[in-house]
C-alpha atoms as a PDB file:
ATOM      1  CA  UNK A   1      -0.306  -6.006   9.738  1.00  0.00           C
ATOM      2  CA  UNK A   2       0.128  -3.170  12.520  1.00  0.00           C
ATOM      3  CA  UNK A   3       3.308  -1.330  12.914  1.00  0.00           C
ATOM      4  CA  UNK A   4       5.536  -1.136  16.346  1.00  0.00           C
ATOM      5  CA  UNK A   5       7.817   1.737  16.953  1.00  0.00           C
ATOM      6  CA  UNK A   6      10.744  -0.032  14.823  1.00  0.00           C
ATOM      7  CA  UNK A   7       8.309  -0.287  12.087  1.00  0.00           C
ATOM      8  CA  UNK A   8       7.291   3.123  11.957  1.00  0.00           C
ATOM      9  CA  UNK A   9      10.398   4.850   9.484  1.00  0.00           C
ATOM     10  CA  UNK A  10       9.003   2.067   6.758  1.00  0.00           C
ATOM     11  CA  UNK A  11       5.403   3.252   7.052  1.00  0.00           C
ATOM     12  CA  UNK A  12       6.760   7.148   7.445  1.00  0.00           C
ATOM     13  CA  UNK A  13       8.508   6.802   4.087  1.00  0.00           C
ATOM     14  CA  UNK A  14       6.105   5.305   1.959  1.00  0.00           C
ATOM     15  CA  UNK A  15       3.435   8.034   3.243  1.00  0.00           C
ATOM     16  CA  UNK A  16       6.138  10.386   2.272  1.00  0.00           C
ATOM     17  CA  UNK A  17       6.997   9.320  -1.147  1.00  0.00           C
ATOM     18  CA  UNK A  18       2.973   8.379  -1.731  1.00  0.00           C
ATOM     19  CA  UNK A  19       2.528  11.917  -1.370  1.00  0.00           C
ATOM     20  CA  UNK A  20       4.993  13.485  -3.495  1.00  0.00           C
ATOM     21  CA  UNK A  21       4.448  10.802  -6.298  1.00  0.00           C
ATOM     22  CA  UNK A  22       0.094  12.235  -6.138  1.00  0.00           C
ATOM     23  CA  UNK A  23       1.368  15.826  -5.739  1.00  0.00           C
ATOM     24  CA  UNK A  24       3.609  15.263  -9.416  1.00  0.00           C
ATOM     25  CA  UNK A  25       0.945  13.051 -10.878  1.00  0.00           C
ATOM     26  CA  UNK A  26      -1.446  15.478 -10.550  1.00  0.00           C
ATOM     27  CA  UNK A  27       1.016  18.177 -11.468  1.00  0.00           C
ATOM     28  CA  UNK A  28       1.339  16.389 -15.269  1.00  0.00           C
ATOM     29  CA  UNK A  29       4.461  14.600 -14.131  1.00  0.00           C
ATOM     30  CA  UNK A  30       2.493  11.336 -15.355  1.00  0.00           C
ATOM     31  CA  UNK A  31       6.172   9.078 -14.614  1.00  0.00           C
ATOM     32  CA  UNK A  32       5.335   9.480 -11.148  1.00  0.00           C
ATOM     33  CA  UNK A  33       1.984   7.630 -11.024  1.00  0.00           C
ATOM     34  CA  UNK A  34       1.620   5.004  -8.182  1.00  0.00           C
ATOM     35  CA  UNK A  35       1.771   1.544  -9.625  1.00  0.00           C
ATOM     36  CA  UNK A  36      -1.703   0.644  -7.681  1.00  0.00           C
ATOM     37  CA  UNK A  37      -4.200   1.558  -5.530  1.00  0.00           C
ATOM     38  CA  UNK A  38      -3.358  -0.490  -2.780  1.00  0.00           C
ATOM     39  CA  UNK A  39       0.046  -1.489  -1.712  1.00  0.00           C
ATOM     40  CA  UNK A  40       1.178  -4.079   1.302  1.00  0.00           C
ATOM     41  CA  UNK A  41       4.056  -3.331   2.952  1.00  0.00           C
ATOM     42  CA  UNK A  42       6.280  -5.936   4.612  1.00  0.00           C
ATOM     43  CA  UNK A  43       6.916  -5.442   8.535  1.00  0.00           C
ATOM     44  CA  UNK A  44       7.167  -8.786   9.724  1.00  0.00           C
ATOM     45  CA  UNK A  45       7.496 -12.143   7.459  1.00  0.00           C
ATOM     46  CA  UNK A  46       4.739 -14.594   7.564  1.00  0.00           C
ATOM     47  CA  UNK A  47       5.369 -16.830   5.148  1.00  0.00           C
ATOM     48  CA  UNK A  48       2.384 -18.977   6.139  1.00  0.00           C
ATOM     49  CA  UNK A  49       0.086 -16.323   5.063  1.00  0.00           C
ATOM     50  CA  UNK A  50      -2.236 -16.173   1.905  1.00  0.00           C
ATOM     51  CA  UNK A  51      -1.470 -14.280  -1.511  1.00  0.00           C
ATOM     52  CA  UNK A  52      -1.158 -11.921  -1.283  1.00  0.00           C
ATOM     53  CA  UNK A  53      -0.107 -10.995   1.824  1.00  0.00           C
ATOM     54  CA  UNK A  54       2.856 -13.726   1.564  1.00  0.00           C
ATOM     55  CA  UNK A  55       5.600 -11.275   1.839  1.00  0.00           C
ATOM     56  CA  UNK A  56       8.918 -13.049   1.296  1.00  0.00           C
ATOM     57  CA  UNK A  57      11.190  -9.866   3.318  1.00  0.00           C
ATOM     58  CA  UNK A  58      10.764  -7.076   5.821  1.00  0.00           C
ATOM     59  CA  UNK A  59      10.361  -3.986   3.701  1.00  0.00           C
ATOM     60  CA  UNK A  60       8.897  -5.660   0.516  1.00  0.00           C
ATOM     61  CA  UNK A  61       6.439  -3.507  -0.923  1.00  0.00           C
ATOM     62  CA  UNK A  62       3.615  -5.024  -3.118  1.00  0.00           C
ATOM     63  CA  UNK A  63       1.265  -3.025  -5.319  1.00  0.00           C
ATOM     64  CA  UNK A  64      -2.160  -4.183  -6.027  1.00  0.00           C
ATOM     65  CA  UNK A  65      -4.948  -2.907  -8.226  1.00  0.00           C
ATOM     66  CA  UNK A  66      -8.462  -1.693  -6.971  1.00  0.00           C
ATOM     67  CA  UNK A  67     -11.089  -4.052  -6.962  1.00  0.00           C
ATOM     68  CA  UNK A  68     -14.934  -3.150  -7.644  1.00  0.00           C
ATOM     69  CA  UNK A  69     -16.661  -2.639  -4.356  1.00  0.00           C
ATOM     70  CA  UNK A  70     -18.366  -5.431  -2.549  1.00  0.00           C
ATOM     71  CA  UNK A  71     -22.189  -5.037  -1.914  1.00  0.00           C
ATOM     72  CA  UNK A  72     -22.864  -4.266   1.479  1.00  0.00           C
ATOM     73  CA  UNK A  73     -19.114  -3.038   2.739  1.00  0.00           C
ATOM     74  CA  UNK A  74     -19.328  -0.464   4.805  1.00  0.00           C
ATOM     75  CA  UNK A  75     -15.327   0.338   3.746  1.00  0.00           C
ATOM     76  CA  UNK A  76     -15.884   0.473  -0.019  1.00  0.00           C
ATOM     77  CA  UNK A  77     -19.344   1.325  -0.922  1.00  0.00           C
ATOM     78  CA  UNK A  78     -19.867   4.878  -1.264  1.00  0.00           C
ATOM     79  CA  UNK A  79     -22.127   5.888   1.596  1.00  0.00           C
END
């Protein structure tokens, strides 16, 4: 999904509190560990859409887990 102007406080405070929750995990505050590696956040609803990006409300935040890279993706593969 991309983000318009009204969007951006949503996107601004889950960068926030992503980076306080690595800066205590990785100060042995192990409580504050992210609950995945990749998380969807909800900006507009599409309930159309495909799991898992089938958001049910603006603002719902979904964590997922990493998956093992895919051969030949330029994104995940390390170069």
């Amino acid at each position: 999904m991309t983000a318009v102007g009204s969007d951006l406080h949503l996107i601004a405070h889950l960068a926030a509190k992503t980076a306080v929750a690595t800066l205590l995990e990785r100060a042995g505050h192990p409580d504050q560990r992210l609950p995945g590696e990749h998380a969807l956040l909800g900006l507009r609803r599409q309930p159309d859409w495909a799991p898992p990006f089938d958001l049910d409300r603006t603002a719902e935040l979904r964590w997922l887990d990493a998956t093992p890279p895919r051969p030949g993706c330029p994104t995940c593969e390390t170069p």
